[in-house]
N, C-alpha and C. Protein backbone atom coordinates (compact mmCIF):
# COMPACT_ATOMS: atom_id res chain seq x y z
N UNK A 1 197.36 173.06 -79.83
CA UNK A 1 197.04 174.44 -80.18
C UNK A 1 197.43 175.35 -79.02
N UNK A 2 197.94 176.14 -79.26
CA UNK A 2 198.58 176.92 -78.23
C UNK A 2 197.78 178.58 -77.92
N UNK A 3 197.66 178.86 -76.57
CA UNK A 3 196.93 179.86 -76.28
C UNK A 3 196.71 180.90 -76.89
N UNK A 4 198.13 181.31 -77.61
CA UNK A 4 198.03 182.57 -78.38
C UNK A 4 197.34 182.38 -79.80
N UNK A 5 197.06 181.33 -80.05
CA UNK A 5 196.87 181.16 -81.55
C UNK A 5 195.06 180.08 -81.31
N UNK A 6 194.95 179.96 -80.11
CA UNK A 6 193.43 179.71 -79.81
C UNK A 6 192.55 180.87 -80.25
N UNK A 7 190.97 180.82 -80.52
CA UNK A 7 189.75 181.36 -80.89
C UNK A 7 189.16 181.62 -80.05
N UNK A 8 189.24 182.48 -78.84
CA UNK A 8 188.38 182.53 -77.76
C UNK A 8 187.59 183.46 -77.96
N UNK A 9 186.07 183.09 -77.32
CA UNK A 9 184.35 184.24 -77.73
C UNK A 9 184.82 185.53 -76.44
N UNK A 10 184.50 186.69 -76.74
CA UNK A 10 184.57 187.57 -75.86
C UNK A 10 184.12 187.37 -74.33
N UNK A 11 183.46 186.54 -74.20
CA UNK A 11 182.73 186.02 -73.05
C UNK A 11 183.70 185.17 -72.39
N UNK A 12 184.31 184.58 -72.96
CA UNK A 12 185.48 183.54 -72.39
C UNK A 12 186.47 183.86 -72.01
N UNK A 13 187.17 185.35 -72.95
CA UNK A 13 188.49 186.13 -72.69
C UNK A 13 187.94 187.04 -71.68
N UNK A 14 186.25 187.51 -71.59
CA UNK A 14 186.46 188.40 -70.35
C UNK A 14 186.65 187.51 -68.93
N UNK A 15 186.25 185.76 -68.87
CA UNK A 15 186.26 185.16 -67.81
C UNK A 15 187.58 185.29 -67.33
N UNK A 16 188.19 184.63 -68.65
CA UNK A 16 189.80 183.96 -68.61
C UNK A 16 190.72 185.45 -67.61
N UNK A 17 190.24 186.76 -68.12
CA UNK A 17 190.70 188.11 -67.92
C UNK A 17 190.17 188.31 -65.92
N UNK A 18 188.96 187.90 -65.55
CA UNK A 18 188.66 187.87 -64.26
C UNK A 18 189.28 186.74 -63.59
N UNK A 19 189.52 185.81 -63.78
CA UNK A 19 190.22 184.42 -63.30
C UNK A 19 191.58 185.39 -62.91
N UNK A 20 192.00 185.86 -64.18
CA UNK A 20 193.72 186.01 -63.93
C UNK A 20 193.82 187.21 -62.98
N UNK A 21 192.77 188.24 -63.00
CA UNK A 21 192.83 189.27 -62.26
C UNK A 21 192.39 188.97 -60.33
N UNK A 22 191.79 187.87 -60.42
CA UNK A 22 191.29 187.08 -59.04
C UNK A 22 192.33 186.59 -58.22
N UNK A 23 193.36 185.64 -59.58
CA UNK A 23 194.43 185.04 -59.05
C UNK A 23 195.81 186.14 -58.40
N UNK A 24 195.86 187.25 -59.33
CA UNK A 24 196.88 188.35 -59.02
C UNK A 24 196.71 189.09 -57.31
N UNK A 25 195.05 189.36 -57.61
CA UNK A 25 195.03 189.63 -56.40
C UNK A 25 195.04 189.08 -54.92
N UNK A 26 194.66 187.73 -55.24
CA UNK A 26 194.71 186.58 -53.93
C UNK A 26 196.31 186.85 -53.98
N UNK A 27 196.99 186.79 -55.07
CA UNK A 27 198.53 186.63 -54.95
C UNK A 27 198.96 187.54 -53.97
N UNK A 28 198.90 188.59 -54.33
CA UNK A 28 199.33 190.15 -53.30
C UNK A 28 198.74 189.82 -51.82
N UNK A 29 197.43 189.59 -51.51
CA UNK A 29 197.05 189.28 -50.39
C UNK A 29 197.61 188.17 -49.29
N UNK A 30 197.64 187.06 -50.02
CA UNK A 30 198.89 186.24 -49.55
C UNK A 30 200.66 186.47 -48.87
N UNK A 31 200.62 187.46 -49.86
CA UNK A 31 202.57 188.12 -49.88
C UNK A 31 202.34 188.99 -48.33
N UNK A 32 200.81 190.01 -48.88
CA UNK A 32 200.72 190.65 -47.58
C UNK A 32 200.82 190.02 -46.19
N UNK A 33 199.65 189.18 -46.41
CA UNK A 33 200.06 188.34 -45.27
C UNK A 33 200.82 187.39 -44.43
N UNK A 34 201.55 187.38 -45.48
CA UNK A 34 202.73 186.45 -45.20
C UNK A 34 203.97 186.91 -44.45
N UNK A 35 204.18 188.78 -45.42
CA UNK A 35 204.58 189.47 -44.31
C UNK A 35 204.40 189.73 -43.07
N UNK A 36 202.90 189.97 -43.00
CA UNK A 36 203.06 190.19 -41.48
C UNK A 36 203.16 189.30 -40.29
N UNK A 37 202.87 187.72 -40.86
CA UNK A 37 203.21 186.99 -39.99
C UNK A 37 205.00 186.72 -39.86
N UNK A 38 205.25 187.23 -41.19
CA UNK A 38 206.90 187.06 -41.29
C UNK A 38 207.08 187.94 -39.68
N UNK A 39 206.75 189.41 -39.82
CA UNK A 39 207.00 190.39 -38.21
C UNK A 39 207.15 190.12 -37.44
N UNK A 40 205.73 189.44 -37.63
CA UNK A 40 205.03 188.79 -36.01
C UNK A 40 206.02 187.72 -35.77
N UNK A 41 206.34 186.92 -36.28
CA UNK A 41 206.97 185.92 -35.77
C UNK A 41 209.00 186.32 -35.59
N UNK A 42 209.18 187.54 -36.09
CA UNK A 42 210.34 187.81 -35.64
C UNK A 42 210.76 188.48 -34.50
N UNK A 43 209.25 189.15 -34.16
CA UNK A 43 208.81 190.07 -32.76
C UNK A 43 209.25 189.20 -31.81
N UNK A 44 208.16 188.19 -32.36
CA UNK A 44 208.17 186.49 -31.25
C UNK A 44 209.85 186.38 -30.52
N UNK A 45 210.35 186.11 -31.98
CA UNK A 45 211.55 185.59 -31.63
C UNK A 45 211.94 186.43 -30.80
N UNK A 46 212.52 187.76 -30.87
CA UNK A 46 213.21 189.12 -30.40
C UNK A 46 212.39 188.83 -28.71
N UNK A 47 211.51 188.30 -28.78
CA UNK A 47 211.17 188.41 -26.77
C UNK A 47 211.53 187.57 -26.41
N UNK A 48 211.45 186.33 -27.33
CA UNK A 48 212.01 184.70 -26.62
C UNK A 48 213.34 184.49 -26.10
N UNK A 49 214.44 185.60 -27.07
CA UNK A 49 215.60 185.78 -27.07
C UNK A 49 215.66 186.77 -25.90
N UNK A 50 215.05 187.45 -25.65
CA UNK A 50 215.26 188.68 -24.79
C UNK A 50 215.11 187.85 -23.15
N UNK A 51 214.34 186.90 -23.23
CA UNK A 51 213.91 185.94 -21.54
C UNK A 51 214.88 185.37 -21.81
N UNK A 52 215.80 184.72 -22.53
CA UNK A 52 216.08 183.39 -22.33
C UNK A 52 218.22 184.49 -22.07
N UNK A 53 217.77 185.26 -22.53
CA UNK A 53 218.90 186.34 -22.21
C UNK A 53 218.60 187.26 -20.61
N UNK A 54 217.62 187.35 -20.36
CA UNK A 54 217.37 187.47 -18.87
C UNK A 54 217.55 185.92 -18.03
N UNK A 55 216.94 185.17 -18.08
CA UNK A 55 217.35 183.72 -17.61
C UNK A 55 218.87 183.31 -17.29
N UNK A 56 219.54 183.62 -18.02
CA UNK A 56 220.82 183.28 -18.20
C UNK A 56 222.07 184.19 -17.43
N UNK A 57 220.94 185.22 -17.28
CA UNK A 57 222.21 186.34 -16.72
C UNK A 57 222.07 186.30 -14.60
């Protein structure tokens, strides 16, 4: 039986409706954060590169 053609009680579609709205938002929060460690860790790089380019010279 397939979801769209399931019988769900209003009580179940409002869960099913908070589940999916819980999951969307952990989703975004994740992306967010993922960016900013994406930054952070390119910052990283950009100084590691910057010593190892002083070192060398």
């Amino acid at each position: 039986m397939s979801a769209k053609n399931a019988k769900f009680s209003n009580n179940t579609l409002k869960i099913i409706e908070e589940l999916t709205n819980g999951v969307k938002q952990a989703s975004e929060e994740i992306k967010e954060k993922a960016t900013k460690y994406e930054k952070a860790l390119q910052e990283l790089q950009k100084i590691d590169e910057s010593k190892l380019t002083k070192a060398n010279n």
